[in-house]
Protein backbone atom coordinates (compact mmCIF):
# COMPACT_ATOMS: atom_id res chain seq x y z
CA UNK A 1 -8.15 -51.94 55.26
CA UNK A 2 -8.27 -48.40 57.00
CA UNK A 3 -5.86 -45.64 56.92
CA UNK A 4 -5.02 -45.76 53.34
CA UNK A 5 -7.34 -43.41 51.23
CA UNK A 6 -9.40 -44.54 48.25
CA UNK A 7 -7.78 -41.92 46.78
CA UNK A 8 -3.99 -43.64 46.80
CA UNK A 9 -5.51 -46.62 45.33
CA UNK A 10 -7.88 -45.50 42.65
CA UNK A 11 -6.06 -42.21 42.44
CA UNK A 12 -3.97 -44.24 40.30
CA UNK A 13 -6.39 -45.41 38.02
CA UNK A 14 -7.52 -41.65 37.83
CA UNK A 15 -4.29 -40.41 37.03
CA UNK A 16 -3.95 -43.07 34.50
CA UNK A 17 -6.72 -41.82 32.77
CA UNK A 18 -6.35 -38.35 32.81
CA UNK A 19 -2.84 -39.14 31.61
CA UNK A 20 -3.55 -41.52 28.74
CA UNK A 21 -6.34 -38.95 27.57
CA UNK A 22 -3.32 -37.01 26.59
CA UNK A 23 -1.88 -40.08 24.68
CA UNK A 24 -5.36 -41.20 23.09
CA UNK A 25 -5.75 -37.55 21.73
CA UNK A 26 -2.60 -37.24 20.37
CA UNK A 27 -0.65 -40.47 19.83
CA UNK A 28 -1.65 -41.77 16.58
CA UNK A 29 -1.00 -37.91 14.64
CA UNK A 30 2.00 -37.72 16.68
CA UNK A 31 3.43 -41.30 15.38
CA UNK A 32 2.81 -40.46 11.66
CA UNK A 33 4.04 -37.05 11.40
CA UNK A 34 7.45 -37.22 13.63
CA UNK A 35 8.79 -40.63 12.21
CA UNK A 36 10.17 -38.87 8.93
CA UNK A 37 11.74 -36.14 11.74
CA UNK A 38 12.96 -39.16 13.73
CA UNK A 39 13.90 -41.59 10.72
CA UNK A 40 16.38 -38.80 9.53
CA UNK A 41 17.78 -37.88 13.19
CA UNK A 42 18.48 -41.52 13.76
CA UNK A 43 18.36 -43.60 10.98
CA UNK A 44 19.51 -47.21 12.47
CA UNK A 45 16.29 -47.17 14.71
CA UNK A 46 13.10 -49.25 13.13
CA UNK A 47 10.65 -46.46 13.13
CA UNK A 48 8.19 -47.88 11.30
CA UNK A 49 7.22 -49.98 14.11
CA UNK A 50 6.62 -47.38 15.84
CA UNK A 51 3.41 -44.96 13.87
CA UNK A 52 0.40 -46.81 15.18
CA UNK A 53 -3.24 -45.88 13.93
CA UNK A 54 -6.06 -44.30 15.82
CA UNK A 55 -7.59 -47.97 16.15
CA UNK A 56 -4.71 -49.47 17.01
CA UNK A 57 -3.69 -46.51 20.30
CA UNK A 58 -7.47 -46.76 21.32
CA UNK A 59 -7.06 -50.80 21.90
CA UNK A 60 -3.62 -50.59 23.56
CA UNK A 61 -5.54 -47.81 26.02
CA UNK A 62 -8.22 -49.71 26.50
CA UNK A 63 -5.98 -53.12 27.05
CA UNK A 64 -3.70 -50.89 29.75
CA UNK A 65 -6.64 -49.67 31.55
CA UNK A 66 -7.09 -53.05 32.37
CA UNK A 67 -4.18 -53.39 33.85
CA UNK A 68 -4.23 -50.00 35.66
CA UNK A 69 -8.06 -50.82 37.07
CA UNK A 70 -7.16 -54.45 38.06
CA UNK A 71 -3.60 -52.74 40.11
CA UNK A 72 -5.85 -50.50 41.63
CA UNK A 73 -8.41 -52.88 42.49
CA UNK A 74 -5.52 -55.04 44.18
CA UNK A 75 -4.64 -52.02 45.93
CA UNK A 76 -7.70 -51.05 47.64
CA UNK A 77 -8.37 -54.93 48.21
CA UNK A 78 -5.11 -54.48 50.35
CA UNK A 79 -4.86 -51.15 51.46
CA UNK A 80 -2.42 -50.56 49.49
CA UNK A 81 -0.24 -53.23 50.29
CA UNK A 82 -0.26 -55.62 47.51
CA UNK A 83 2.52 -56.09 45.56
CA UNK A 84 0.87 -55.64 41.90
CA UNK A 85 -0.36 -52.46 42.84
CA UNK A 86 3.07 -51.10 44.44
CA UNK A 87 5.31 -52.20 41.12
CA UNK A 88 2.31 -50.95 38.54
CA UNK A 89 2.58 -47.42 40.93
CA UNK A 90 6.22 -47.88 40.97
CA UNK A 91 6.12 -48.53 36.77
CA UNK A 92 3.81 -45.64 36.33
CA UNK A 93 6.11 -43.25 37.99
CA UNK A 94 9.00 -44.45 35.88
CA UNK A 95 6.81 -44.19 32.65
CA UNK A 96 6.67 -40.62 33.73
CA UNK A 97 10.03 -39.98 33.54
CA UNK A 98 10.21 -42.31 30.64
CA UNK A 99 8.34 -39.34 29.07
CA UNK A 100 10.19 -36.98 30.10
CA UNK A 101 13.30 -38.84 28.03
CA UNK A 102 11.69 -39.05 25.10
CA UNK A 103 10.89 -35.86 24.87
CA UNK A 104 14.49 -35.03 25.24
CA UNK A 105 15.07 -37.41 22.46
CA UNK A 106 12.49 -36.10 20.45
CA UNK A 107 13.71 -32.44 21.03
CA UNK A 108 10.16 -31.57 21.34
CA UNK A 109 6.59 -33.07 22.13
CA UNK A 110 6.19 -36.25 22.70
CA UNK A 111 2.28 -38.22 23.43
CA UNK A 112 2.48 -37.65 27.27
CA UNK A 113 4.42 -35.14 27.99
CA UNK A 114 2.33 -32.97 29.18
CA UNK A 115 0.70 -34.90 31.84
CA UNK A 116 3.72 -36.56 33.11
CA UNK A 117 5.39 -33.78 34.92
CA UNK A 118 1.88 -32.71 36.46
CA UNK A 119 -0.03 -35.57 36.70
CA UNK A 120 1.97 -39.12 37.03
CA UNK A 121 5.23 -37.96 38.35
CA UNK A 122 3.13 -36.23 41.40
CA UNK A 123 0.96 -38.57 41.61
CA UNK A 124 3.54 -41.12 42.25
CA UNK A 125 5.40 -38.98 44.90
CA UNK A 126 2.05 -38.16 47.16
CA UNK A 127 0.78 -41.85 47.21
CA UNK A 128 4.23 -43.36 47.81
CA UNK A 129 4.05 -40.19 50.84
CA UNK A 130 0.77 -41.66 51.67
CA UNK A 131 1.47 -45.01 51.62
CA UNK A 132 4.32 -44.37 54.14
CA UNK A 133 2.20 -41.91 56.71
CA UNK A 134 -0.53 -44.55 56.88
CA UNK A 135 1.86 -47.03 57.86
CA UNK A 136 2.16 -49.30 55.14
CA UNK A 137 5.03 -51.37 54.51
CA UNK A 138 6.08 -50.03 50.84
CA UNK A 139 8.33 -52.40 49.60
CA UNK A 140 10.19 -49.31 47.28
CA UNK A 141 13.11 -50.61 46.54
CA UNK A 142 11.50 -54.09 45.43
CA UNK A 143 8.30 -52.50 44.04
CA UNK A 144 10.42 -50.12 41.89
CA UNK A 145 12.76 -53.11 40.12
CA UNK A 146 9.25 -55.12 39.69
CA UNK A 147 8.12 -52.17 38.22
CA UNK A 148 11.11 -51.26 35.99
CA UNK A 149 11.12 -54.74 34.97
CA UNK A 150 7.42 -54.94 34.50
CA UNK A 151 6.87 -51.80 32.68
CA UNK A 152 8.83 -52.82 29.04
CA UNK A 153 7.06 -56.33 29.23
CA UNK A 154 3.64 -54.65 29.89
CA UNK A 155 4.04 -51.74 27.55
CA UNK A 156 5.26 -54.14 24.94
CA UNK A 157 2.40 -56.90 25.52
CA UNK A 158 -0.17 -54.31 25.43
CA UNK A 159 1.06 -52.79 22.02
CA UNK A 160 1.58 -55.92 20.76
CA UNK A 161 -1.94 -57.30 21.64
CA UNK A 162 -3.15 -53.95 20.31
CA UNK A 163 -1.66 -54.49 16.87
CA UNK A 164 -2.77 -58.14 16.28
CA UNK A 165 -6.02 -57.13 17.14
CA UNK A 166 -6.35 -54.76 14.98
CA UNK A 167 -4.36 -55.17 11.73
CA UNK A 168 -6.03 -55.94 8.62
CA UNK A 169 -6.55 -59.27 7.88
């Protein structure tokens, strides 16, 4: 389809990656050393589920990349236009912000942080822009409660996945 760069579409597997480099690199240190921080800040909150191990964050990446390259795929199979790829944009913007939360939760770092305010949050803003100056009919309000309902399911399935994979049997 023309008018809607390769760039929009596989920007967002590009931004995914750049972003989740940030979470591979730092994830798995991050979950060990904060839970004892977070255990005693809010004890009612199951925190152990939370520490994952380097094994475990590089299979939930690698799952999630997946999903990113086959939304992006659907998007430049559509220009743009297919509905996967608008609610996974949608979702990644919100994971953004999602970031952004837990960081105020945190009261500090958080795997992702850094990226999301410079990397997925913009992101998500020009290709949405971009989407809309080439003309194509962005579904926003849908493809942003597909993607808010999407992204807990996805997230979830992914980890989930990730940690039956690779626990010890």
């Amino acid at each position: 389809m023309d008018g809607v760069p390769a760039a929009v579409t596989w920007g967002l597997l590009a931004a995914w990656a750049v972003h989740d480099a940030e979470e591979l690199a730092t994830m798995a240190r991050w979950t060990r050393e904060a839970r004892p921080e977070l255990e005693r800040r809010y004890p009612r909150v199951p925190w152990q589920r939370l520490e994952m191990s380097q094994r475990q964050v590089n299979v939930a990446i690698g799952l999630m990349g997946g999903v990113m390259a086959g939304a992006s795929a659907a998007g430049a199979l559509t220009g743009g236009r297919s509905p996967v790829f608008q609610a996974v944009l949608a979702g990644f913007g919100l994971h953004g912000v999602g970031h952004l939360a837990q960081s105020a939760v945190a009261r500090g770092y958080t795997p992702g942080v850094v990226t999301a305010p410079v990397v997925v949050i913009p992101f998500t803003v020009w290709a949405w822009w971009r989407l809309k100056a080439s003309g194509v009919p962005a579904a926003s309000g849908r493809s942003a409660l597909a993607g808010l309902a999407a992204l807990p399911l996805v997230l979830g399935g992914v980890h989930a996945l990730a940690h039956a994979l690779t626990k010890r049997r």
